[in-house]
PDB file of N, CA and C in Angstrom:
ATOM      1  N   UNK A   1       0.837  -1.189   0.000  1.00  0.00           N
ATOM      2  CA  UNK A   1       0.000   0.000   0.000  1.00  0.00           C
ATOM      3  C   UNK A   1       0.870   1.236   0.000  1.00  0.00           C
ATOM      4  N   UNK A   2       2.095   1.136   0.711  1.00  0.00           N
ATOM      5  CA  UNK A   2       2.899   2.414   0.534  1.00  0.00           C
ATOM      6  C   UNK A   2       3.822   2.533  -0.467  1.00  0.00           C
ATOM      7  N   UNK A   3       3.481   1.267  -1.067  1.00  0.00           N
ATOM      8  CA  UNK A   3       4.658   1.630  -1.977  1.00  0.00           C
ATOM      9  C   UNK A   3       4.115   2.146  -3.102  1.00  0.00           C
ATOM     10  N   UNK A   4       2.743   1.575  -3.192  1.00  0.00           N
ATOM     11  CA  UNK A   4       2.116   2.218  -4.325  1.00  0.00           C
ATOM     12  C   UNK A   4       1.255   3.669  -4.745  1.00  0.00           C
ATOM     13  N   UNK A   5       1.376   4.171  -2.866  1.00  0.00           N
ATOM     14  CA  UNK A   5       1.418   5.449  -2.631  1.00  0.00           C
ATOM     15  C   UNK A   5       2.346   6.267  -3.294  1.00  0.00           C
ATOM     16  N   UNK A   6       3.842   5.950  -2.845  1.00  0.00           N
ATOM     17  CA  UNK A   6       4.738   6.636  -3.603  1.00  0.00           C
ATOM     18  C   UNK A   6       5.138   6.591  -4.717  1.00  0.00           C
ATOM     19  N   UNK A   7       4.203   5.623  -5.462  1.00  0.00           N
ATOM     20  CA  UNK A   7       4.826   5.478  -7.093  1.00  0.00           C
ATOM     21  C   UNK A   7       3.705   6.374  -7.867  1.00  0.00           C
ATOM     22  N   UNK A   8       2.349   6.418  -7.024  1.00  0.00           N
ATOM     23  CA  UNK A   8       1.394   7.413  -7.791  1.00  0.00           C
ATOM     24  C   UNK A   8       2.114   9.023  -7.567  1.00  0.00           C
ATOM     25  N   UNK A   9       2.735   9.650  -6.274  1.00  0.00           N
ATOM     26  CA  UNK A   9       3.171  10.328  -6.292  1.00  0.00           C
ATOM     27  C   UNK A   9       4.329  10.973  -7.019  1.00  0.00           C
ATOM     28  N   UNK A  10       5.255   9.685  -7.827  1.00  0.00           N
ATOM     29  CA  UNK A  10       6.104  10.113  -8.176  1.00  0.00           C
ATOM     30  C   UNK A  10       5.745  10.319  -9.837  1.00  0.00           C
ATOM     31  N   UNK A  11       4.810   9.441 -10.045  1.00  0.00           N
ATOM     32  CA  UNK A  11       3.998   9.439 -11.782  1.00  0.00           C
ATOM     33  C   UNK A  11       3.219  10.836 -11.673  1.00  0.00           C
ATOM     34  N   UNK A  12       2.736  11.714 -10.838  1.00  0.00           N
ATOM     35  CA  UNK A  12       2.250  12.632 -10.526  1.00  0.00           C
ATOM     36  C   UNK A  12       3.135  13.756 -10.662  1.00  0.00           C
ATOM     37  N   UNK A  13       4.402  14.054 -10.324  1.00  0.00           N
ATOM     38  CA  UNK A  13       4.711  15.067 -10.031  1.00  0.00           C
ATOM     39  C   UNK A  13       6.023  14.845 -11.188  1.00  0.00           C
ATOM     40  N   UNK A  14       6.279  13.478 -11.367  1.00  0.00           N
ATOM     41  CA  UNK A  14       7.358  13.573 -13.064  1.00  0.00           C
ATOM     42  C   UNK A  14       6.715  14.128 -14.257  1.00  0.00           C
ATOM     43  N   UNK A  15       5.534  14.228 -14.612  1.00  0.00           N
ATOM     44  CA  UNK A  15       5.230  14.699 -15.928  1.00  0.00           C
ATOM     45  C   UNK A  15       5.147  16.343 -15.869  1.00  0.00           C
ATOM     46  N   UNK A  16       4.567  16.784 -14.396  1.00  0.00           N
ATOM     47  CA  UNK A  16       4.391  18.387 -14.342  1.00  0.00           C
ATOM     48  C   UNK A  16       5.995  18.624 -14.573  1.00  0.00           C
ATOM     49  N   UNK A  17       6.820  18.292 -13.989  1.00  0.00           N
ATOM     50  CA  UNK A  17       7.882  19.139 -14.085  1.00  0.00           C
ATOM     51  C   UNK A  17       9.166  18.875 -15.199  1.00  0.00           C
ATOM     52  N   UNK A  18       8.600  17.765 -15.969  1.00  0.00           N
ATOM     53  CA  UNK A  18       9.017  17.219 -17.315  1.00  0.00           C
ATOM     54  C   UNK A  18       8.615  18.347 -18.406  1.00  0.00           C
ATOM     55  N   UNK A  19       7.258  18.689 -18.452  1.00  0.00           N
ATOM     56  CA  UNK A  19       6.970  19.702 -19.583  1.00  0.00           C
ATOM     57  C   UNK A  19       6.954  21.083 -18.885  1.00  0.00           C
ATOM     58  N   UNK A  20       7.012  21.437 -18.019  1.00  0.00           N
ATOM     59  CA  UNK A  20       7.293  22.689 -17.477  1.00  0.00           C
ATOM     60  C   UNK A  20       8.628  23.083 -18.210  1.00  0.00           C
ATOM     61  N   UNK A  21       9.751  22.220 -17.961  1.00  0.00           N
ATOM     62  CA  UNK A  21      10.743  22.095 -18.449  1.00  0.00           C
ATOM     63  C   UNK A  21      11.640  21.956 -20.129  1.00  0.00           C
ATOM     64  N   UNK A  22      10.448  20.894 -20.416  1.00  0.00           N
ATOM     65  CA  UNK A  22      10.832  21.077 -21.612  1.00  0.00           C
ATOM     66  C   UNK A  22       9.864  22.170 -22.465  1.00  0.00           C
ATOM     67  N   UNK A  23       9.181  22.840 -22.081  1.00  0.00           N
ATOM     68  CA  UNK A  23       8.531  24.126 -22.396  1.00  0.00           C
ATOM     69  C   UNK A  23       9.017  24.994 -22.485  1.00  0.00           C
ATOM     70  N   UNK A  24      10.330  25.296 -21.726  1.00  0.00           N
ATOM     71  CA  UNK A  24      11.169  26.421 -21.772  1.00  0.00           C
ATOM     72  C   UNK A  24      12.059  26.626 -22.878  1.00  0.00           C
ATOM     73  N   UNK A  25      12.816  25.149 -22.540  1.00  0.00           N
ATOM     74  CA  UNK A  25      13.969  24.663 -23.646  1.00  0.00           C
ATOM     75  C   UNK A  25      13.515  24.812 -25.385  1.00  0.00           C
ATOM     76  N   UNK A  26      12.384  24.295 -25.230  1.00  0.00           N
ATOM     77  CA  UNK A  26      11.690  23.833 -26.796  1.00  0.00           C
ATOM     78  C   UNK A  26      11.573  25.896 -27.688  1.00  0.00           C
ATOM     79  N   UNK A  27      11.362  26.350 -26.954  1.00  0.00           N
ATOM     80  CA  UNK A  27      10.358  27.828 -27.491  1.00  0.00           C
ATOM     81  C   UNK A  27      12.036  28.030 -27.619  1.00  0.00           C
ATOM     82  N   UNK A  28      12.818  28.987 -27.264  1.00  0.00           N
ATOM     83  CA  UNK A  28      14.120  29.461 -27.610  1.00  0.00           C
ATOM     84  C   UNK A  28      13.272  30.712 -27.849  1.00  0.00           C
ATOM     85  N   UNK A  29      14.439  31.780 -28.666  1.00  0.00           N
ATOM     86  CA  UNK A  29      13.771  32.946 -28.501  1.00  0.00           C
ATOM     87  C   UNK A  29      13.205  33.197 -29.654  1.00  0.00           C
ATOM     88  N   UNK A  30      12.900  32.791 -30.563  1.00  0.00           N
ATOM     89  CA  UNK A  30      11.732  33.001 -31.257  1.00  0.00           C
ATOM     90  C   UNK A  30      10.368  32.488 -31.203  1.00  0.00           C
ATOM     91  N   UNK A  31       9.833  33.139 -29.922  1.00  0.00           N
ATOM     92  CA  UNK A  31       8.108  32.042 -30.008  1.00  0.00           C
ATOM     93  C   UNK A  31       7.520  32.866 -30.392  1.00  0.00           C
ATOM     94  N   UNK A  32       6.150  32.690 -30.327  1.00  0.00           N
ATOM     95  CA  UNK A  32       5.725  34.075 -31.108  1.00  0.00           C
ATOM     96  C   UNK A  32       3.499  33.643 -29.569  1.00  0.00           C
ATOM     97  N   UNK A  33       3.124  34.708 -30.325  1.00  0.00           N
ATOM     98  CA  UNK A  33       2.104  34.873 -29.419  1.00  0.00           C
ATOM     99  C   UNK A  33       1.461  33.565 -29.306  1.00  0.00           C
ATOM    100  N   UNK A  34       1.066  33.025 -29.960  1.00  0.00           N
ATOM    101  CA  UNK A  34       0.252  31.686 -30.063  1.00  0.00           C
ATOM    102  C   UNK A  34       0.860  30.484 -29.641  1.00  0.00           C
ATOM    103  N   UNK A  35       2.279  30.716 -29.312  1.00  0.00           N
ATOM    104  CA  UNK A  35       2.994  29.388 -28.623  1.00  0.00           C
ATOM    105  C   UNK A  35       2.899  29.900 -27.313  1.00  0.00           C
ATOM    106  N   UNK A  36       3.046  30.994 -26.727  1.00  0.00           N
ATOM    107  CA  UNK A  36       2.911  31.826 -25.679  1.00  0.00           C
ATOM    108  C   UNK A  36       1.453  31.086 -24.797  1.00  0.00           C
ATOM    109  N   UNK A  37       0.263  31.921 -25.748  1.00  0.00           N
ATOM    110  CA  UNK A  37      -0.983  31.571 -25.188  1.00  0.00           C
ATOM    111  C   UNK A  37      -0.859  29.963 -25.033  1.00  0.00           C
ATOM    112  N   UNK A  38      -0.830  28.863 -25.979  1.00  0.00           N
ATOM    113  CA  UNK A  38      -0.499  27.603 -25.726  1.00  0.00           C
ATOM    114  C   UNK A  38      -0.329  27.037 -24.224  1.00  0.00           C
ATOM    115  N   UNK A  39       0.878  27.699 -24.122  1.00  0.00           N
ATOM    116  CA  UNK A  39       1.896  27.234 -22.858  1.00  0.00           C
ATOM    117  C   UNK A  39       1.210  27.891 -22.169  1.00  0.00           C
ATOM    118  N   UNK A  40       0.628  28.481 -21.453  1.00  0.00           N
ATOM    119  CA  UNK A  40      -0.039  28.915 -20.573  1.00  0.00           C
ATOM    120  C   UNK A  40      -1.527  28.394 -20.262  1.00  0.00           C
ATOM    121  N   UNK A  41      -1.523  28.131 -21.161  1.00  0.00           N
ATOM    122  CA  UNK A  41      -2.891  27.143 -21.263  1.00  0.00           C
ATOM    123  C   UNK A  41      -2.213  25.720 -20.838  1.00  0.00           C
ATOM    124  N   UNK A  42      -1.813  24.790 -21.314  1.00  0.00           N
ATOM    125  CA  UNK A  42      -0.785  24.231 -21.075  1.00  0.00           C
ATOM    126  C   UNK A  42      -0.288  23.735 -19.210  1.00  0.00           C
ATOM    127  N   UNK A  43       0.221  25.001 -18.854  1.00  0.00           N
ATOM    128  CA  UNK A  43       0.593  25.378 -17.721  1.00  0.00           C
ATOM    129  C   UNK A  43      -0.775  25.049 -16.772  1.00  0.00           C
ATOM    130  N   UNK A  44      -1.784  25.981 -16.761  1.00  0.00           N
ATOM    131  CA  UNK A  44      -2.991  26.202 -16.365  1.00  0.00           C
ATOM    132  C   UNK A  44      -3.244  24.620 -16.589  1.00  0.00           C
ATOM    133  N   UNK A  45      -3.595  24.330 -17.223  1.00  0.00           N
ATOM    134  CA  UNK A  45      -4.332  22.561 -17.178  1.00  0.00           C
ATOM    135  C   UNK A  45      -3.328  21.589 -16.372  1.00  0.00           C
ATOM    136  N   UNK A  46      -2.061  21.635 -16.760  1.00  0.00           N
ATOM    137  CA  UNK A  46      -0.880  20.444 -15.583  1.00  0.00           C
ATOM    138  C   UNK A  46      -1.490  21.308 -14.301  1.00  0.00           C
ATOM    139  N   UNK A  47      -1.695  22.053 -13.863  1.00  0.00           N
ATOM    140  CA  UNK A  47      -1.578  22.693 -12.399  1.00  0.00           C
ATOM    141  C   UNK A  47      -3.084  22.426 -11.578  1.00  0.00           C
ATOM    142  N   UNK A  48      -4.415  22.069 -12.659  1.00  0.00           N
ATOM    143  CA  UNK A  48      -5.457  21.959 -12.292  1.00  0.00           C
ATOM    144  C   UNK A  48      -5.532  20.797 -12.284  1.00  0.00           C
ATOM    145  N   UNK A  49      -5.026  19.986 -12.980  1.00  0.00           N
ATOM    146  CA  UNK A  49      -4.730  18.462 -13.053  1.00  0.00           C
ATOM    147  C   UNK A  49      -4.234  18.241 -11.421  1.00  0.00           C
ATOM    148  N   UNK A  50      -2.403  18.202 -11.846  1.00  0.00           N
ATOM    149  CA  UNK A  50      -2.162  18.599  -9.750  1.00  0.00           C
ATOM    150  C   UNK A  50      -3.332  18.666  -8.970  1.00  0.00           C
ATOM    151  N   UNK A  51      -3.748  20.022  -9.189  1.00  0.00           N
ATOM    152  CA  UNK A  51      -4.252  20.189  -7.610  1.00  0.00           C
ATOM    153  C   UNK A  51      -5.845  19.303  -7.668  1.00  0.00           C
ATOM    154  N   UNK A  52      -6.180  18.600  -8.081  1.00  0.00           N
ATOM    155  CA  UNK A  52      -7.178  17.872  -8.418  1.00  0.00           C
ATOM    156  C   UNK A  52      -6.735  16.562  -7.577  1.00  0.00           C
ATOM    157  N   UNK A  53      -5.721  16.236  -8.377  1.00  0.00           N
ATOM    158  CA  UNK A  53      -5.127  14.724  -7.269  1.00  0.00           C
ATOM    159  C   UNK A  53      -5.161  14.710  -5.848  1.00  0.00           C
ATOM    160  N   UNK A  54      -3.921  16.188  -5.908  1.00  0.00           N
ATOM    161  CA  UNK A  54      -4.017  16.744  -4.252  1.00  0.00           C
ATOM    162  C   UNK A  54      -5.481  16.466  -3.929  1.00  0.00           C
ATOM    163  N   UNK A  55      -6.652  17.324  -4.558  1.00  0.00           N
ATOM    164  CA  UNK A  55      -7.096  16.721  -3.310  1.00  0.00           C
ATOM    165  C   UNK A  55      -8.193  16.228  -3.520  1.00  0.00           C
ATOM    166  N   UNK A  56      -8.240  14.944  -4.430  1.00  0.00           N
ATOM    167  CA  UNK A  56      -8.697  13.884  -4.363  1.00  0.00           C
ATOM    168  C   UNK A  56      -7.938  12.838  -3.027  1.00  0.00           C
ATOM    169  N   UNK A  57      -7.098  12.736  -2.930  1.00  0.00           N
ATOM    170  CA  UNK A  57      -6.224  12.337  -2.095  1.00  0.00           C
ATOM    171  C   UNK A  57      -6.283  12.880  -0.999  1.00  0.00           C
ATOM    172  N   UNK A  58      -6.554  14.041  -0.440  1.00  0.00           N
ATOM    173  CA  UNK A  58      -7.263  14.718   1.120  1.00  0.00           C
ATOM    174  C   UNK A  58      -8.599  14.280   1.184  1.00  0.00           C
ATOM    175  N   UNK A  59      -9.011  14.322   0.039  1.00  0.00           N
ATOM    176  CA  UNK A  59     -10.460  13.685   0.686  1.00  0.00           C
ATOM    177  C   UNK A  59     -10.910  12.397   0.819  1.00  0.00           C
ATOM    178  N   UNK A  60      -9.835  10.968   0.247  1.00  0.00           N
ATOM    179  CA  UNK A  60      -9.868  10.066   0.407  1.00  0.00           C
ATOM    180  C   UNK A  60      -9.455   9.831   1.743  1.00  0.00           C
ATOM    181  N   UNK A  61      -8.805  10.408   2.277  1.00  0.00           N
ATOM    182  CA  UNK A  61      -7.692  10.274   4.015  1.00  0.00           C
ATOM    183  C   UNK A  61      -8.586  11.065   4.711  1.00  0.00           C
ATOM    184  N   UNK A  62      -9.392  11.918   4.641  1.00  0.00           N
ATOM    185  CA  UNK A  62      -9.256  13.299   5.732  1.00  0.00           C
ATOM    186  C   UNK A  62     -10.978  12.643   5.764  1.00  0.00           C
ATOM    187  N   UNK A  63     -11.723  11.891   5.248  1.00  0.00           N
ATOM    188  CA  UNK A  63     -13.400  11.602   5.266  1.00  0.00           C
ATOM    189  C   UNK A  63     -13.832  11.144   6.259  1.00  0.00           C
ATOM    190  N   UNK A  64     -13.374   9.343   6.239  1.00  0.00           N
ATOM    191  CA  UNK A  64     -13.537   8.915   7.831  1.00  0.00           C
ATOM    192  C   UNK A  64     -13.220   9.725   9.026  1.00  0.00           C
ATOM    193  N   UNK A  65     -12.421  10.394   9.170  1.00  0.00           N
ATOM    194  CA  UNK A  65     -11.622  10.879  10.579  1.00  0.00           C
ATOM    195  C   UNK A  65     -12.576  12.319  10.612  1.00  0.00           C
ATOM    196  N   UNK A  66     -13.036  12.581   9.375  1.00  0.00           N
ATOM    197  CA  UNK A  66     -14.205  14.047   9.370  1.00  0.00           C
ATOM    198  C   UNK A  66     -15.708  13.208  10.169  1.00  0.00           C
ATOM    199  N   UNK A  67     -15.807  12.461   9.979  1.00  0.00           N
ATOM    200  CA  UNK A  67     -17.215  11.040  10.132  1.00  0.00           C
ATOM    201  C   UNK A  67     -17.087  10.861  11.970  1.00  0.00           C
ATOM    202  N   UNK A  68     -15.593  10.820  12.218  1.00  0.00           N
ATOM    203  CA  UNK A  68     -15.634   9.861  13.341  1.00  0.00           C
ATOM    204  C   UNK A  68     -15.935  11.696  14.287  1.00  0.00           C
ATOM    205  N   UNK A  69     -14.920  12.945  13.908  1.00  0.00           N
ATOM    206  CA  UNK A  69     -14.525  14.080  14.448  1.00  0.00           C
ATOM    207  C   UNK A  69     -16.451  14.834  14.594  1.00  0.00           C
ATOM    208  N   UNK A  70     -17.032  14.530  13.236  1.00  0.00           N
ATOM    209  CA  UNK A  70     -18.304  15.084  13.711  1.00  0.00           C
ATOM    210  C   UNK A  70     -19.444  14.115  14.789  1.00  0.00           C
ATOM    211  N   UNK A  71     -19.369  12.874  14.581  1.00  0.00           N
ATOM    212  CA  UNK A  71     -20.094  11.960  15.441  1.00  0.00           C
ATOM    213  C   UNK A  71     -19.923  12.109  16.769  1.00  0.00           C
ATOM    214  N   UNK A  72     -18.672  12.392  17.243  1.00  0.00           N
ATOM    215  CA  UNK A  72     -18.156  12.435  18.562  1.00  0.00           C
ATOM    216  C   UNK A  72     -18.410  14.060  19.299  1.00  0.00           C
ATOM    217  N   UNK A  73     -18.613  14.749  18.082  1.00  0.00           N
ATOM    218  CA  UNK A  73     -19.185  16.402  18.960  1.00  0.00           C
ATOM    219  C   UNK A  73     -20.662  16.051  18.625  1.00  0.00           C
ATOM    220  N   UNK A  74     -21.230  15.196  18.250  1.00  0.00           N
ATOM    221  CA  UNK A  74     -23.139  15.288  18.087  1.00  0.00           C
ATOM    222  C   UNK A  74     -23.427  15.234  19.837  1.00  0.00           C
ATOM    223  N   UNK A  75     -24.942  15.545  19.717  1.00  0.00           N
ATOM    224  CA  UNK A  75     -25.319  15.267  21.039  1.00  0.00           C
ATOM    225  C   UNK A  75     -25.398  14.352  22.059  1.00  0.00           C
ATOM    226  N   UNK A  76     -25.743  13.125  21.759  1.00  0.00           N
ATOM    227  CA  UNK A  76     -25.581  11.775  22.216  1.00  0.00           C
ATOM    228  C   UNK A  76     -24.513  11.498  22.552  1.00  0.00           C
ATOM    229  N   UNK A  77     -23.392  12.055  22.271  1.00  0.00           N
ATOM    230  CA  UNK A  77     -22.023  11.601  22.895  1.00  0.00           C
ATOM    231  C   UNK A  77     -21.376   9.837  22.619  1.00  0.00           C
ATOM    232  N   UNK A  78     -21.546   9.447  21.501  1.00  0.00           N
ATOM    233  CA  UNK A  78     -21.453   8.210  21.469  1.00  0.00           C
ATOM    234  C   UNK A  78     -20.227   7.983  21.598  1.00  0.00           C
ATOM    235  N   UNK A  79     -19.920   6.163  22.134  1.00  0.00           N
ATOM    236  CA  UNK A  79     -18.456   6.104  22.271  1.00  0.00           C
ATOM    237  C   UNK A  79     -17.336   5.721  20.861  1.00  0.00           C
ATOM    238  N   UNK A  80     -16.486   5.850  20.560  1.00  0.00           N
ATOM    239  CA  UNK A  80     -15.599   5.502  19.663  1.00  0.00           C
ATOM    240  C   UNK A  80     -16.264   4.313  19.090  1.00  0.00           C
ATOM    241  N   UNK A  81     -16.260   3.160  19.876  1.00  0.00           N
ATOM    242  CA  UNK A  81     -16.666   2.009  19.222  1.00  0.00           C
ATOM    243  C   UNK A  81     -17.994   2.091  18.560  1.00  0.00           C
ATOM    244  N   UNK A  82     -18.631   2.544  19.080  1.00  0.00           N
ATOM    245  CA  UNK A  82     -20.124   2.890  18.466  1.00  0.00           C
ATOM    246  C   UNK A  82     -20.282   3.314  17.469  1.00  0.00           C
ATOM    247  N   UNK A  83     -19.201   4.472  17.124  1.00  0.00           N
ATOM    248  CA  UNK A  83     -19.200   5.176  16.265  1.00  0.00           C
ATOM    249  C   UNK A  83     -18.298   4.233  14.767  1.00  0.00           C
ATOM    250  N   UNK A  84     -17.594   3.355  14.814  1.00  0.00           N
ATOM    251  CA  UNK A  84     -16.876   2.629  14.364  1.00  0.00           C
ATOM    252  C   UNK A  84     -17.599   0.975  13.875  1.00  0.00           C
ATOM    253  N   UNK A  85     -18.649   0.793  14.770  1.00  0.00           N
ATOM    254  CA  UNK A  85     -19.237  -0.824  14.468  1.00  0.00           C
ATOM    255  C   UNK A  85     -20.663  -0.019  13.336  1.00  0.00           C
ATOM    256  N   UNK A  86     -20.871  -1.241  12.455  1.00  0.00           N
ATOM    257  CA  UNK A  86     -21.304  -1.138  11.705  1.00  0.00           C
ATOM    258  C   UNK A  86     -23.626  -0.807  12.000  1.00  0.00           C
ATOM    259  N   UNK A  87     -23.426  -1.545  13.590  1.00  0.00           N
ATOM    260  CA  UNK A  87     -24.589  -1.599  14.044  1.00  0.00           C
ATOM    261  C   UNK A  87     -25.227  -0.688  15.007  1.00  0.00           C
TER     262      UNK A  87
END
């Protein structure tokens, strides 16, 4: 499970900074407006992509423990286990 944590993380964050990169290199100094707008568009979509994972990934981790954090301030005061068994 952790390992395959860190291999989504690392397939995640090699392609943003692969074409960030080769975005720079590729244009040289003749780009002209429309490679400009491109790359920024470009830019804008890898970064919404990112932060999409991010936090798909907070809300896969952070749900239960939001479930258990609101059950336990409700009124009834239920105990952990209660809050945890299916019945």
């Amino acid at each position: 499970m952790r390992s395959s944590q860190i291999e989504e993380s690392m397939a995640a964050k090699g392609p943003l900074k692969l074409k960030v990169k080769g975005g720079k290199g590729s244009k040289g100094s003749s780009s002209s407006s429309s490679s400009s707008s491109s790359s920024k568009y470009q830019m804008l979509k890898d970064w919404t992509n990112w932060s999409l994972k991010k936090a798909k990934v907070a809300t896969q981790y952070g749900f239960i423990p939001l479930i258990i954090i609101i059950g336990m301030n409700s009124d009834p005061k239920p105990d952990l286990f209660h809050l945890l068994t299916p019945v």
